[in-house]
Protein backbone atom coordinates (compact mmCIF):
# COMPACT_ATOMS: atom_id res chain seq x y z
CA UNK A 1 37.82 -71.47 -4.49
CA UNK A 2 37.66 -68.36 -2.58
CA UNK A 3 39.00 -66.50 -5.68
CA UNK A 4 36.24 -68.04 -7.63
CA UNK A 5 33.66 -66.69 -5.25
CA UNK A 6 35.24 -63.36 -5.44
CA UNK A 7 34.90 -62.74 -9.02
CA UNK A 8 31.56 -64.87 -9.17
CA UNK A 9 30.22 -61.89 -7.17
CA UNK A 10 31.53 -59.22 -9.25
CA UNK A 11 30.55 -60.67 -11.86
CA UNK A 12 26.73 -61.26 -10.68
CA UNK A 13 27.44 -57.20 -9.05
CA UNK A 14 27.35 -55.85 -12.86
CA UNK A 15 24.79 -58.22 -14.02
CA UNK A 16 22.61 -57.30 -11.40
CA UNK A 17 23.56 -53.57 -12.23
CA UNK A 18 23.36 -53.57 -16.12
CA UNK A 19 19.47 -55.73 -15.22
CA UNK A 20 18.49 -52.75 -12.64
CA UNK A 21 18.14 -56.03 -10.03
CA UNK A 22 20.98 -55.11 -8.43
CA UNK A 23 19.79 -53.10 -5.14
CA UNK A 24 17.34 -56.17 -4.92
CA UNK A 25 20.04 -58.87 -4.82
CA UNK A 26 22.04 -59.80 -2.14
CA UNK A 27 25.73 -61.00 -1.85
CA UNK A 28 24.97 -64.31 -1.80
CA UNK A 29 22.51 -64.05 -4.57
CA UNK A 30 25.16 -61.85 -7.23
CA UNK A 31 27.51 -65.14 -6.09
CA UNK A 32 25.10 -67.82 -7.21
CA UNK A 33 24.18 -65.26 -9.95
CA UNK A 34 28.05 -64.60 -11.36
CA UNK A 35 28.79 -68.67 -11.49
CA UNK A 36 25.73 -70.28 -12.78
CA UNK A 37 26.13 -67.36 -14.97
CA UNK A 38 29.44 -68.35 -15.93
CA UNK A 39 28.71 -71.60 -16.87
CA UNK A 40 25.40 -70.25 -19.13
CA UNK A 41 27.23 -67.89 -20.82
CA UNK A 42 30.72 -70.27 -21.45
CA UNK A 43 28.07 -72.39 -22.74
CA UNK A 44 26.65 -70.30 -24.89
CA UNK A 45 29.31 -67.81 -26.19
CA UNK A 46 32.35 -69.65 -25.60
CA UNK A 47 35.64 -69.04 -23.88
CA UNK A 48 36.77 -65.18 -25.13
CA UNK A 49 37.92 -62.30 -23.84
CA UNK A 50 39.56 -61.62 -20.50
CA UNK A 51 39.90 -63.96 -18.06
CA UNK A 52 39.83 -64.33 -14.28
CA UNK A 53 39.41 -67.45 -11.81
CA UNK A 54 39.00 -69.48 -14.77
CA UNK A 55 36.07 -67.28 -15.58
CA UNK A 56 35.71 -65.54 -19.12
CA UNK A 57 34.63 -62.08 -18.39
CA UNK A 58 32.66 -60.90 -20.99
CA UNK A 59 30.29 -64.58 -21.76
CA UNK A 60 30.21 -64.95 -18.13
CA UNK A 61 28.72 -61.02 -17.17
CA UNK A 62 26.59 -62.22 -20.72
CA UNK A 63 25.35 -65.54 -19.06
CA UNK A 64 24.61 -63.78 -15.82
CA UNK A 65 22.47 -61.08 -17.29
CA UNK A 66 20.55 -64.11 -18.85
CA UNK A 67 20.26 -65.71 -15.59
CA UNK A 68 19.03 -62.75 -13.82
CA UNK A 69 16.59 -62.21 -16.38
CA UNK A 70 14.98 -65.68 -16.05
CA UNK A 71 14.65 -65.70 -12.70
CA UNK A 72 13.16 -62.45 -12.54
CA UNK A 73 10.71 -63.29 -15.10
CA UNK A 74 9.64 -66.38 -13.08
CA UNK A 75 9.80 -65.35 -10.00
CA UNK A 76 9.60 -61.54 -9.75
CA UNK A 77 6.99 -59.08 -8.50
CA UNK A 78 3.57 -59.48 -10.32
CA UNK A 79 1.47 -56.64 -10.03
């Protein structure tokens, strides 16, 4: 579990990076990022590449990017 949390932030850490969100994101919010973008992006893509935590690297960084880019677009700065 803890693991899981661990890599869900690094993963949501180079989401939020490759998205230029990443200075406006929190911990807890590259967490929640990195695992509901790992299950969008294992959705989407599929199981390949390396893996961590039970966490495919590469659809899951994918997936979080998506996420971030979403939420962003519904709920980000207007103006």
């Amino acid at each position: 579990m803890i693991w899981s949390i661990i890599v869900g932030g690094f993963i949501g850490f180079i989401a939020g990076a490759i998205t230029n969100k990443g200075s406006a994101m929190g911990i807890i919010a590259n967490i929640i990022a990195g695992l509901l973008g790992s299950s969008v992006g294992q959705a989407i893509f599929g199981k390949w590449g390396p893996t961590m935590a039970g966490m495919s690297l590469i659809p899951s960084i994918l997936g979080a990017v998506i996420v971030i880019a979403v939420v962003s677009f519904f709920f980000g700065r207007r103006g």
